[in-house]
C-alpha atoms as a PDB file:
ATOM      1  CA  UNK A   1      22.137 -16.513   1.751  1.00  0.00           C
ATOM      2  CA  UNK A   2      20.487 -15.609  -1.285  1.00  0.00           C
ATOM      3  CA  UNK A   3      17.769 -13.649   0.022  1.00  0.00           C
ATOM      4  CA  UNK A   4      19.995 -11.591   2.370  1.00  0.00           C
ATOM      5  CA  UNK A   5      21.973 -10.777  -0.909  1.00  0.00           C
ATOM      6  CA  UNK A   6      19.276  -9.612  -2.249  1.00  0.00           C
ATOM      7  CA  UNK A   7      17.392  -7.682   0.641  1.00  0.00           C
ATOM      8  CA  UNK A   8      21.520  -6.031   0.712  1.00  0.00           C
ATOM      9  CA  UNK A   9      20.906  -5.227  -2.764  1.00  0.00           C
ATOM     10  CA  UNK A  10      17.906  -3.214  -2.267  1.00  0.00           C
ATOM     11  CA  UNK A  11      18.468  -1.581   1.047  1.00  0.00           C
ATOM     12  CA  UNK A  12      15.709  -0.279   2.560  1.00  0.00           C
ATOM     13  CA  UNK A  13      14.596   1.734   5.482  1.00  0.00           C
ATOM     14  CA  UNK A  14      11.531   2.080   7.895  1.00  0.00           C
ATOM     15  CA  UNK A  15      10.570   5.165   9.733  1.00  0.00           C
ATOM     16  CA  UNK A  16       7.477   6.682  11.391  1.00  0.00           C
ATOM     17  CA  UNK A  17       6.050  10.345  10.598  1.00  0.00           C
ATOM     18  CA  UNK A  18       7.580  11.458  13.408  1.00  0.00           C
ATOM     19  CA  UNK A  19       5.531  14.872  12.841  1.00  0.00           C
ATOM     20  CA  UNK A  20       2.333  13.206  12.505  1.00  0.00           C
ATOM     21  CA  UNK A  21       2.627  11.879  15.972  1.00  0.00           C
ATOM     22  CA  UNK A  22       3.510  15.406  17.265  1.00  0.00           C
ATOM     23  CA  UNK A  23       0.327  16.827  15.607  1.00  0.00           C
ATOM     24  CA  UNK A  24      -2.084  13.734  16.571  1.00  0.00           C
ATOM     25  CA  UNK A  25      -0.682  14.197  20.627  1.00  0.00           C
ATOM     26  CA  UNK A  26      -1.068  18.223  20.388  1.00  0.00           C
ATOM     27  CA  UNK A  27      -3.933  19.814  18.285  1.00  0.00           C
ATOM     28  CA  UNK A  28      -6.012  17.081  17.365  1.00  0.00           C
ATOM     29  CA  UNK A  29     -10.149  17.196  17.870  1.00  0.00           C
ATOM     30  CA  UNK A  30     -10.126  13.585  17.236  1.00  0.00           C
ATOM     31  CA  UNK A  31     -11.716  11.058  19.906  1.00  0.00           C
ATOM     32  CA  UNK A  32      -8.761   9.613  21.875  1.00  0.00           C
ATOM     33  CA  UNK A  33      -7.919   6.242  20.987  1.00  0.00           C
ATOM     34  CA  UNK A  34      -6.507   3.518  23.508  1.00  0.00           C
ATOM     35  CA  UNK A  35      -2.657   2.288  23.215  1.00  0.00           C
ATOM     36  CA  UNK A  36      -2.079   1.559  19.870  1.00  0.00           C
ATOM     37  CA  UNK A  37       0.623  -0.922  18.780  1.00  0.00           C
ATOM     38  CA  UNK A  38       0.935  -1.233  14.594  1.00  0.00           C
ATOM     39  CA  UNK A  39       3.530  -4.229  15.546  1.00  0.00           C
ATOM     40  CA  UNK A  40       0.857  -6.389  17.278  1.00  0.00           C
ATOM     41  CA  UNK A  41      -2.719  -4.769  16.914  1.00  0.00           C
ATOM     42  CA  UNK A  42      -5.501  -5.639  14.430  1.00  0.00           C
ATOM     43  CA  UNK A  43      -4.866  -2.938  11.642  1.00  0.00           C
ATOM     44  CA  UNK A  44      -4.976  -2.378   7.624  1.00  0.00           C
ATOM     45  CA  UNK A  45      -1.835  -1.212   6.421  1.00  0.00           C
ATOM     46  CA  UNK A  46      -2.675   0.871   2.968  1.00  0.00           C
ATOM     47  CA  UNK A  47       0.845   1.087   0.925  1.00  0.00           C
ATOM     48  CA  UNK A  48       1.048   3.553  -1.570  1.00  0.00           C
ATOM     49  CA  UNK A  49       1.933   3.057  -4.736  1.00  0.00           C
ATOM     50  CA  UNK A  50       1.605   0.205  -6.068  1.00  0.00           C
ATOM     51  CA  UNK A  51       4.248  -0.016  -8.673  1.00  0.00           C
ATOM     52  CA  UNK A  52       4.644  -1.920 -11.839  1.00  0.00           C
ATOM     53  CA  UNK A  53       5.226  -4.876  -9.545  1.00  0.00           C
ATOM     54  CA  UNK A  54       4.156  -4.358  -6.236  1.00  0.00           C
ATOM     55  CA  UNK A  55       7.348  -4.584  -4.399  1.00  0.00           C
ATOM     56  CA  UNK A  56       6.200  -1.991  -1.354  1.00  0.00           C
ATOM     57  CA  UNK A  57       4.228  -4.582  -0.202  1.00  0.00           C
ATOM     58  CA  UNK A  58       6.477  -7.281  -1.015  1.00  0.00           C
ATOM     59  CA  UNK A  59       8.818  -6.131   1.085  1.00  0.00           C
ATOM     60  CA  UNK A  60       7.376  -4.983   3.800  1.00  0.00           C
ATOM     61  CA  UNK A  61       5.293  -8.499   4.653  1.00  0.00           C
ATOM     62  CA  UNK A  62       8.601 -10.808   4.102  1.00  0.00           C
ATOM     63  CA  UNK A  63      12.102  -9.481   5.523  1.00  0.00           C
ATOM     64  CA  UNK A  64      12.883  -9.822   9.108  1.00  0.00           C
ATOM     65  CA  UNK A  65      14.223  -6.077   9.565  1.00  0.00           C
ATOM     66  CA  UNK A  66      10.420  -5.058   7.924  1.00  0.00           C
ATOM     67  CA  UNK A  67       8.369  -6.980  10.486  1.00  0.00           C
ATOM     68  CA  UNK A  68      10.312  -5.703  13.137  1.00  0.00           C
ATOM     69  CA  UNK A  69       8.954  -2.303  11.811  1.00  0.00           C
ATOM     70  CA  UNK A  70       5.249  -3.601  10.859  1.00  0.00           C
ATOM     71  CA  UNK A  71       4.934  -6.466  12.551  1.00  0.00           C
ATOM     72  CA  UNK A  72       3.266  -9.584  10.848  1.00  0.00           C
ATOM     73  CA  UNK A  73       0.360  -9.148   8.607  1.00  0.00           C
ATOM     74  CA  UNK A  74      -1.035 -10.986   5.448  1.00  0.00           C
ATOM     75  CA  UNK A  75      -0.684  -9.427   1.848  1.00  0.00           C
ATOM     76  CA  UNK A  76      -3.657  -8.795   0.210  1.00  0.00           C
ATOM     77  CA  UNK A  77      -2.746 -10.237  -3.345  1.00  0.00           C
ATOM     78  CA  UNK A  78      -4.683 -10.317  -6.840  1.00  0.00           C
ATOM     79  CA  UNK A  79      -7.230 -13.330  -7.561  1.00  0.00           C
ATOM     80  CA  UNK A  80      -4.981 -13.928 -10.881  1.00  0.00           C
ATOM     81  CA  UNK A  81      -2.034 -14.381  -8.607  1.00  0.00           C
ATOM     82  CA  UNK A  82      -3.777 -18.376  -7.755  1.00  0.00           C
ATOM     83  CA  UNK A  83      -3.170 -19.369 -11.548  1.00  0.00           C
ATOM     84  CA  UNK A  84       0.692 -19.936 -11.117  1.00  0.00           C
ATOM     85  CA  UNK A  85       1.411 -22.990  -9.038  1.00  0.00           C
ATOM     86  CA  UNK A  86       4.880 -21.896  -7.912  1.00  0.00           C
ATOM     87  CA  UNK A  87       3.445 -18.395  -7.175  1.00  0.00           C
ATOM     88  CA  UNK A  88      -0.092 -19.481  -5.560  1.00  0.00           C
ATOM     89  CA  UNK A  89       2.362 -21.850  -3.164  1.00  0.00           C
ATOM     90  CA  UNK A  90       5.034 -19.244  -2.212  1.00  0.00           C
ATOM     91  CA  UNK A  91       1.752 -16.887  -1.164  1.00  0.00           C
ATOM     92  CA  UNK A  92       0.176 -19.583   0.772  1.00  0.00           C
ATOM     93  CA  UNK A  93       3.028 -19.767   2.708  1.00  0.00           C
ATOM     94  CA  UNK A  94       2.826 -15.931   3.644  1.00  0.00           C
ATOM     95  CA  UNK A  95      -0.786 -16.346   4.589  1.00  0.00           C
ATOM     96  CA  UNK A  96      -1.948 -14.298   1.628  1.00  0.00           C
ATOM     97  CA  UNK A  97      -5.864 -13.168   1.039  1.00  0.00           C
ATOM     98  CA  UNK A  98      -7.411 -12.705  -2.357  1.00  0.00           C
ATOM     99  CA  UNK A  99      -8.290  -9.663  -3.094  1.00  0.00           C
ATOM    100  CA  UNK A 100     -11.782 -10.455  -3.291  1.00  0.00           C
ATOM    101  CA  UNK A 101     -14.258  -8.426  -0.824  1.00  0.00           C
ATOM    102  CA  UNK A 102     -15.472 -12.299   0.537  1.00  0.00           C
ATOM    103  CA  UNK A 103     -12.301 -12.689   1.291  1.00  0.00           C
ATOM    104  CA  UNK A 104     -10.724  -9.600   2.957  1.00  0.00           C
ATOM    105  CA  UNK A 105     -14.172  -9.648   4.931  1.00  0.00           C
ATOM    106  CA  UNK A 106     -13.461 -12.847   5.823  1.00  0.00           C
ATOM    107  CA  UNK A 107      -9.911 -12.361   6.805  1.00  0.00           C
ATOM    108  CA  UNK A 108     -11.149  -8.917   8.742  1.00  0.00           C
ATOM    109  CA  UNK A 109     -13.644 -10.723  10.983  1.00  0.00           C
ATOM    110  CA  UNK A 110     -11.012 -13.152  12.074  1.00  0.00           C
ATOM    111  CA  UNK A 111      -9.096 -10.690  13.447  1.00  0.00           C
ATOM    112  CA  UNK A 112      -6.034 -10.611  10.594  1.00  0.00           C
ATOM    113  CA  UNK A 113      -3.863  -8.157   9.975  1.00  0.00           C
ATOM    114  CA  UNK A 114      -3.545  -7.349   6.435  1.00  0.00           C
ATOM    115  CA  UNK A 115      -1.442  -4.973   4.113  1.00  0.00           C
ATOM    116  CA  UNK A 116      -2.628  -3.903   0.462  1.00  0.00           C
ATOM    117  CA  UNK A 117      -1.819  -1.463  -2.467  1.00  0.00           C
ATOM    118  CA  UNK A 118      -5.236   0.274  -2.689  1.00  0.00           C
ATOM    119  CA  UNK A 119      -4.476   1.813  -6.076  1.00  0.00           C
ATOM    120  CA  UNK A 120      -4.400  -2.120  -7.616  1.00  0.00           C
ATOM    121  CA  UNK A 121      -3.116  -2.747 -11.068  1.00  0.00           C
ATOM    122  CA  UNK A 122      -4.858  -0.214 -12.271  1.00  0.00           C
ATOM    123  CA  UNK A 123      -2.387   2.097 -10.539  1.00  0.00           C
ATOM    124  CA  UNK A 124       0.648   0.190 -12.476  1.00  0.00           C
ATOM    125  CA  UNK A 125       0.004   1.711 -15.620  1.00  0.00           C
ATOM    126  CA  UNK A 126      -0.686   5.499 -14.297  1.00  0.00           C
ATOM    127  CA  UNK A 127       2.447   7.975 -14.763  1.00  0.00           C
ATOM    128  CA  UNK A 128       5.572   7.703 -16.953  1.00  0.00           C
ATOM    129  CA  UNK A 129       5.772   6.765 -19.983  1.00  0.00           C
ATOM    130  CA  UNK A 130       1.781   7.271 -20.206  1.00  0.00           C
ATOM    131  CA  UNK A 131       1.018  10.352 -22.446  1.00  0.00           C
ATOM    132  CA  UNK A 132       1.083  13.948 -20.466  1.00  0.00           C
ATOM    133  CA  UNK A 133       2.914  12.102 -17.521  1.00  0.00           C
ATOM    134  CA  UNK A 134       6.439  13.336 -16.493  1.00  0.00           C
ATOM    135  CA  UNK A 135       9.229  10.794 -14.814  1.00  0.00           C
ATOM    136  CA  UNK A 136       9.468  12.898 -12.053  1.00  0.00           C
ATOM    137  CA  UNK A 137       5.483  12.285 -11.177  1.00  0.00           C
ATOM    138  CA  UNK A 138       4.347  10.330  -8.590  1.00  0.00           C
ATOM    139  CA  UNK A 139       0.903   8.847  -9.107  1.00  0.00           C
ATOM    140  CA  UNK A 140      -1.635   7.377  -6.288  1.00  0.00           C
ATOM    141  CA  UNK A 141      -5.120   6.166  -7.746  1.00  0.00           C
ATOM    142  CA  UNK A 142      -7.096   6.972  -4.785  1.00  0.00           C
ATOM    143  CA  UNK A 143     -10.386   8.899  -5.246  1.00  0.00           C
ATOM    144  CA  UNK A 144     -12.610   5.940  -6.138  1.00  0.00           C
ATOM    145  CA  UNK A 145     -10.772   3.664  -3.688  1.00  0.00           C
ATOM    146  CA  UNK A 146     -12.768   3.166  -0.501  1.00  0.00           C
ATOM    147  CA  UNK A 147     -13.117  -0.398  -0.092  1.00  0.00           C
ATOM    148  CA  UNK A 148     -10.544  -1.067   2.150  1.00  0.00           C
ATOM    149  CA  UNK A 149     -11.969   1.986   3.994  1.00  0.00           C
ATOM    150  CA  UNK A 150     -15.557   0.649   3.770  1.00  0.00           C
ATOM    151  CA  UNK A 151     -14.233  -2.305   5.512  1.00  0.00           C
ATOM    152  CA  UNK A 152     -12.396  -0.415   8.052  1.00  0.00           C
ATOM    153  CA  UNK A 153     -14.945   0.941   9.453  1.00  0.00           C
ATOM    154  CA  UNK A 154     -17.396  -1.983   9.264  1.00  0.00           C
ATOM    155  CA  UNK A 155     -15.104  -4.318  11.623  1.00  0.00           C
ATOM    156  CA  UNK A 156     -13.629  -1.217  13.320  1.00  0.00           C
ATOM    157  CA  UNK A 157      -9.891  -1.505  12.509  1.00  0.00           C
ATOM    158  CA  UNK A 158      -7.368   1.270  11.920  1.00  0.00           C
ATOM    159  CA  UNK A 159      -5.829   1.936   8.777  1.00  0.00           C
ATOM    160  CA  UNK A 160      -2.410   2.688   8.790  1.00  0.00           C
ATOM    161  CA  UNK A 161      -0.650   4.990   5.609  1.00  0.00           C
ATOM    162  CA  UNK A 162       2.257   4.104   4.249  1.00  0.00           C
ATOM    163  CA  UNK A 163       4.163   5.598   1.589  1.00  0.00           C
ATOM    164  CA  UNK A 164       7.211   3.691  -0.250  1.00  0.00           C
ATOM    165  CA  UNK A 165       9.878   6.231  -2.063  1.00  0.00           C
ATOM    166  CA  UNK A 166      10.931   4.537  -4.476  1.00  0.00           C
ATOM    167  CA  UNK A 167       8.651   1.810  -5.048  1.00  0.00           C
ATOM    168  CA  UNK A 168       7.869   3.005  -8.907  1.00  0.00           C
ATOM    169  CA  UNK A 169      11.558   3.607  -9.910  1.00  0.00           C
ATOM    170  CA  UNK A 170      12.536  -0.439  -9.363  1.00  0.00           C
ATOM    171  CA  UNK A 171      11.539  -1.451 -13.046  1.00  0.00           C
ATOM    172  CA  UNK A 172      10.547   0.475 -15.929  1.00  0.00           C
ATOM    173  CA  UNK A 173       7.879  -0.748 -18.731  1.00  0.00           C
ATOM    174  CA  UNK A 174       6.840   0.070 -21.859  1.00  0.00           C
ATOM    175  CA  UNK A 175       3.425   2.143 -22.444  1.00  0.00           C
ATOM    176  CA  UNK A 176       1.166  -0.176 -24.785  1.00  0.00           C
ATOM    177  CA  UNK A 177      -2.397   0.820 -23.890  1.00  0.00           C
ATOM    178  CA  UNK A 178      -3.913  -2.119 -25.424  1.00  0.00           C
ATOM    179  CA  UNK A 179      -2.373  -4.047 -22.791  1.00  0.00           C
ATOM    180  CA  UNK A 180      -4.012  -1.474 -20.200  1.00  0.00           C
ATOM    181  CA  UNK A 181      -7.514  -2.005 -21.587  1.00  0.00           C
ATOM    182  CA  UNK A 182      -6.854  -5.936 -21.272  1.00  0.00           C
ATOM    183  CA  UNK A 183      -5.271  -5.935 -18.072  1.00  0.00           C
ATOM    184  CA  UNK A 184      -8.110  -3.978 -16.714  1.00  0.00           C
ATOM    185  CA  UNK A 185     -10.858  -6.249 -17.675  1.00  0.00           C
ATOM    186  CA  UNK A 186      -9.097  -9.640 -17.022  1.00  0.00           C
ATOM    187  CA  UNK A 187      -7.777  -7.557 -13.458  1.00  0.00           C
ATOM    188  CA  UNK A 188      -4.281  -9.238 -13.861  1.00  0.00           C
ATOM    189  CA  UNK A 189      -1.336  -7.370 -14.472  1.00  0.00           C
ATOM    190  CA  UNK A 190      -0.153  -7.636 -18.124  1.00  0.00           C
ATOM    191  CA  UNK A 191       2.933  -5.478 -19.204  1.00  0.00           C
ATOM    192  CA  UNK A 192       5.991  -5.951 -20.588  1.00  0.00           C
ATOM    193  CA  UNK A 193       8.523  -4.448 -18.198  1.00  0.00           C
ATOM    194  CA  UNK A 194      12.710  -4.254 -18.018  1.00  0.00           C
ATOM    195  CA  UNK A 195      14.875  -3.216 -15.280  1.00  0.00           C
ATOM    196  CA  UNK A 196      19.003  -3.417 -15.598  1.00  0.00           C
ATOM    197  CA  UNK A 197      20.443  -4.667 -18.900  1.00  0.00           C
ATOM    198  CA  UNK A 198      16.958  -4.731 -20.130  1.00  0.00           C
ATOM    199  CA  UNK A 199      16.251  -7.754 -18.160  1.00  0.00           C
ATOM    200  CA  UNK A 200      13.318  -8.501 -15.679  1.00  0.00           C
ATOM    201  CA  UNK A 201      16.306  -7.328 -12.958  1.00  0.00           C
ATOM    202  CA  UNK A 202      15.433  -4.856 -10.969  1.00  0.00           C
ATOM    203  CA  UNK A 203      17.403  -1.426 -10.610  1.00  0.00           C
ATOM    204  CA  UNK A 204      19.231  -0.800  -7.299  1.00  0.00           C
ATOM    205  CA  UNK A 205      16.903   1.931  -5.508  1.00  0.00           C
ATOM    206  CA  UNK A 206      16.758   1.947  -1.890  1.00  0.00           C
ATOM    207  CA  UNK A 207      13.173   1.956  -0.482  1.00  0.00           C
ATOM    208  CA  UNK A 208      12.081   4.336   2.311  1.00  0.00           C
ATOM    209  CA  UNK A 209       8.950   3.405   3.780  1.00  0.00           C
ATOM    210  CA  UNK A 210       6.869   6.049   6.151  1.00  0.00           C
ATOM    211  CA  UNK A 211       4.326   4.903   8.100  1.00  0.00           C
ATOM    212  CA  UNK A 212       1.982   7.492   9.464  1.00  0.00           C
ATOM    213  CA  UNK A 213      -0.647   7.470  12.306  1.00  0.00           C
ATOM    214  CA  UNK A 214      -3.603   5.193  12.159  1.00  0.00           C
ATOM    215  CA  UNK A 215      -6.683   6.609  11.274  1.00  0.00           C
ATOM    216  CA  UNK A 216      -9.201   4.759  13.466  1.00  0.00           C
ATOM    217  CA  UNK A 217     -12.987   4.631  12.401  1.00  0.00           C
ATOM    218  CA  UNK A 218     -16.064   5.972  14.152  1.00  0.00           C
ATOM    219  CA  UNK A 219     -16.197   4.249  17.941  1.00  0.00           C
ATOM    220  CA  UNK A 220     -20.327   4.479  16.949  1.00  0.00           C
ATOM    221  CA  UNK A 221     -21.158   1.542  14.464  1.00  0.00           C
ATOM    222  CA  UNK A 222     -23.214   2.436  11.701  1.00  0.00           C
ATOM    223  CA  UNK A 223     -25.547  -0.018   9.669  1.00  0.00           C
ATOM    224  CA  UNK A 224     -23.100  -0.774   6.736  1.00  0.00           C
ATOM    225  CA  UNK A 225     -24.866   0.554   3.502  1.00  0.00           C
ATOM    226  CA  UNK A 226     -26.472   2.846   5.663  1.00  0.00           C
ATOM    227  CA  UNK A 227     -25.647   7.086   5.130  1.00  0.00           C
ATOM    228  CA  UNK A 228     -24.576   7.554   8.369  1.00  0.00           C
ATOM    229  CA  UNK A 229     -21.815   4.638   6.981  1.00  0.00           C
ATOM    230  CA  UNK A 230     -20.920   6.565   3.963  1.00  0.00           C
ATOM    231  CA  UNK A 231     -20.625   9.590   5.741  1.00  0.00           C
ATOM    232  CA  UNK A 232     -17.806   7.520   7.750  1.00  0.00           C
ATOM    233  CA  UNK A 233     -16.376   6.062   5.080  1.00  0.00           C
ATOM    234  CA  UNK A 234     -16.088   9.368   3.221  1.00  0.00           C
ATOM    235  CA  UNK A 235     -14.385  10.911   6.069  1.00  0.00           C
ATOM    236  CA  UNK A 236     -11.549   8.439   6.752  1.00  0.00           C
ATOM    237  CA  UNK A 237     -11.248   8.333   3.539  1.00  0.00           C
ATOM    238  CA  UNK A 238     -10.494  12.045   3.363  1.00  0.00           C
ATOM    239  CA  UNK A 239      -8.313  11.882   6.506  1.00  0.00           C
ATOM    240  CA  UNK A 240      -6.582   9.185   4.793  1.00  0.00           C
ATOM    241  CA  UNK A 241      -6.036  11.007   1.515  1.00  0.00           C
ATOM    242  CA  UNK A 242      -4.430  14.289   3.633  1.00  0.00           C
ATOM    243  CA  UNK A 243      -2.214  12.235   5.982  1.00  0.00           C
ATOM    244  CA  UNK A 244      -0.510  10.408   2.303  1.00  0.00           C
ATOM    245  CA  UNK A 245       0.239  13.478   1.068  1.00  0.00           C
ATOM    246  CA  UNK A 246       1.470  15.421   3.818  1.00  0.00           C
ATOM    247  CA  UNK A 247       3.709  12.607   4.200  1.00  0.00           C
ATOM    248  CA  UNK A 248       5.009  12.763   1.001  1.00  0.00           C
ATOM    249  CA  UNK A 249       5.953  16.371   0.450  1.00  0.00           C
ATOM    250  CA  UNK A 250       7.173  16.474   4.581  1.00  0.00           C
ATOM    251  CA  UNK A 251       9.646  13.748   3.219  1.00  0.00           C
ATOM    252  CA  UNK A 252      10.429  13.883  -0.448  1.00  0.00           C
ATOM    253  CA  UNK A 253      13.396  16.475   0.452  1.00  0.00           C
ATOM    254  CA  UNK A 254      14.730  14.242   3.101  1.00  0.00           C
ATOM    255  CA  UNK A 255      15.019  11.361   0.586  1.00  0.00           C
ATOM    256  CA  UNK A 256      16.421  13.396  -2.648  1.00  0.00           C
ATOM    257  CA  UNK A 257      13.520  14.124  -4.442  1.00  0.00           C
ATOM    258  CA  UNK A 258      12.583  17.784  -3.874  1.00  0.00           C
ATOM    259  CA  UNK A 259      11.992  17.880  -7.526  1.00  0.00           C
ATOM    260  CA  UNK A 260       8.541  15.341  -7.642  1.00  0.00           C
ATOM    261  CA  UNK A 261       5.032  16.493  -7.525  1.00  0.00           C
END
């Protein structure tokens, strides 16, 4: 009873770029790809942003109207997370993987699905109140991510985009870059954040999640390290970066907020 109060609380939604199916069925160059199903096949599901806490994710792996959407995968979920008992029990009880590269390999090449933040904690602490940010920014730290690309392509699974509106607005927090700079080097979240009242309470912001086509690697395997594997990386990782962001201004409007870059 208490978590269906709570998933009522948040309300959220699930739909698929229905125009990015239009466009991958009509003018694309692409190699065509067997029958894919995101419920049931192998796949990498990259949700953007991350968020002060990282409740895209969240979400999506847990609730019962989500997996009917996504399916089942396992969160990818920061080392730090395993130094809370309560915490490092409720993950192992979703299946969770560290966030290590040994780990996601290993999870990979066992034929997991898994679902991950790319942008890390190091996305947490990017827009409002940092200095020259505005509220209405959305931020994505995405140009030097590639390693869940890199491993894409070196076990040959899909990643799917995903972009939550409304992920960021759930708490607020308080900019205190020394924090940042510890946070960073430690690579566990440390922030002091407040949602309604000024308590650790969430606001009430209904999440819309859009889940875009999968961008499968290469069918030809390249030696990983090799160029001709960078050169694959680099261009999913590119095809990734264009999908995210035509996804986001296609449905910003459609969601109420015309007014965010």
């Amino acid at each position: 009873r208490l978590w269906r109060a709570w998933m009522n609380f948040i309300a959220f939604e699930v739909i698929s770029d229905s125009a990015s199916d239009e466009e991958a069925c009509a003018g694309s160059t692409a190699p065509l790809q067997k029958a894919f199903d995101p419920k049931s096949d192998q796949a990498i599901f990259a949700i953007i942003p991350h968020g002060i806490f990282p409740f895209s994710v969240a979400f999506a792996a847990l609730p019962e109207p989500a997996k009917m959407a996504f399916g089942e995968f396992r969160p990818v979920v920061a080392t730090a997370t395993a130094l809370f008992p309560f915490v490092r029990t409720f993950l192992g009880w979703l299946g969770a993987v560290d966030a290590s590269r040994p780990a996601v390999d290993r999870a990979l090449a066992e034929g997991s699905r898994i679902g991950l933040a790319p942008g890390g904690i190091a996305e947490m602490f990017e827009g409002y109140p940092k200095p020259m940010t505005h509220k209405d920014d959305e931020f994505a730290i995405l140009n030097s991510r590639k390693g869940f690309l890199r491993m894409a392509v070196k076990h040959g699974v899909p990643v799917i985009p995903v972009y939550c509106f409304g992920g960021t607005k759930m708490l607020k927090r308080l900019q205190l870059p020394a924090l940042e700079r510890v946070s960073k080097l430690l690579r566990i979240s440390i922030c002091i954040f407040f949602g309604q009242w000024g308590l650790p309470i969430p606001f009430r912001q209904k999440l819309l999640y859009v889940m875009g086509q999968p961008i499968f690697p290469p069918d030809t395997s390249a030696e990983p390290g090799s160029d001709i594997f960078w050169q694959q990386v680099d261009s999913m990782h590119s095809r990734f970066c264009k999908e995210l962001t035509t996804m986001f201004e296609r449905h910003k409007g459609p969601y109420g907020w015309d007014h965010k870059t």
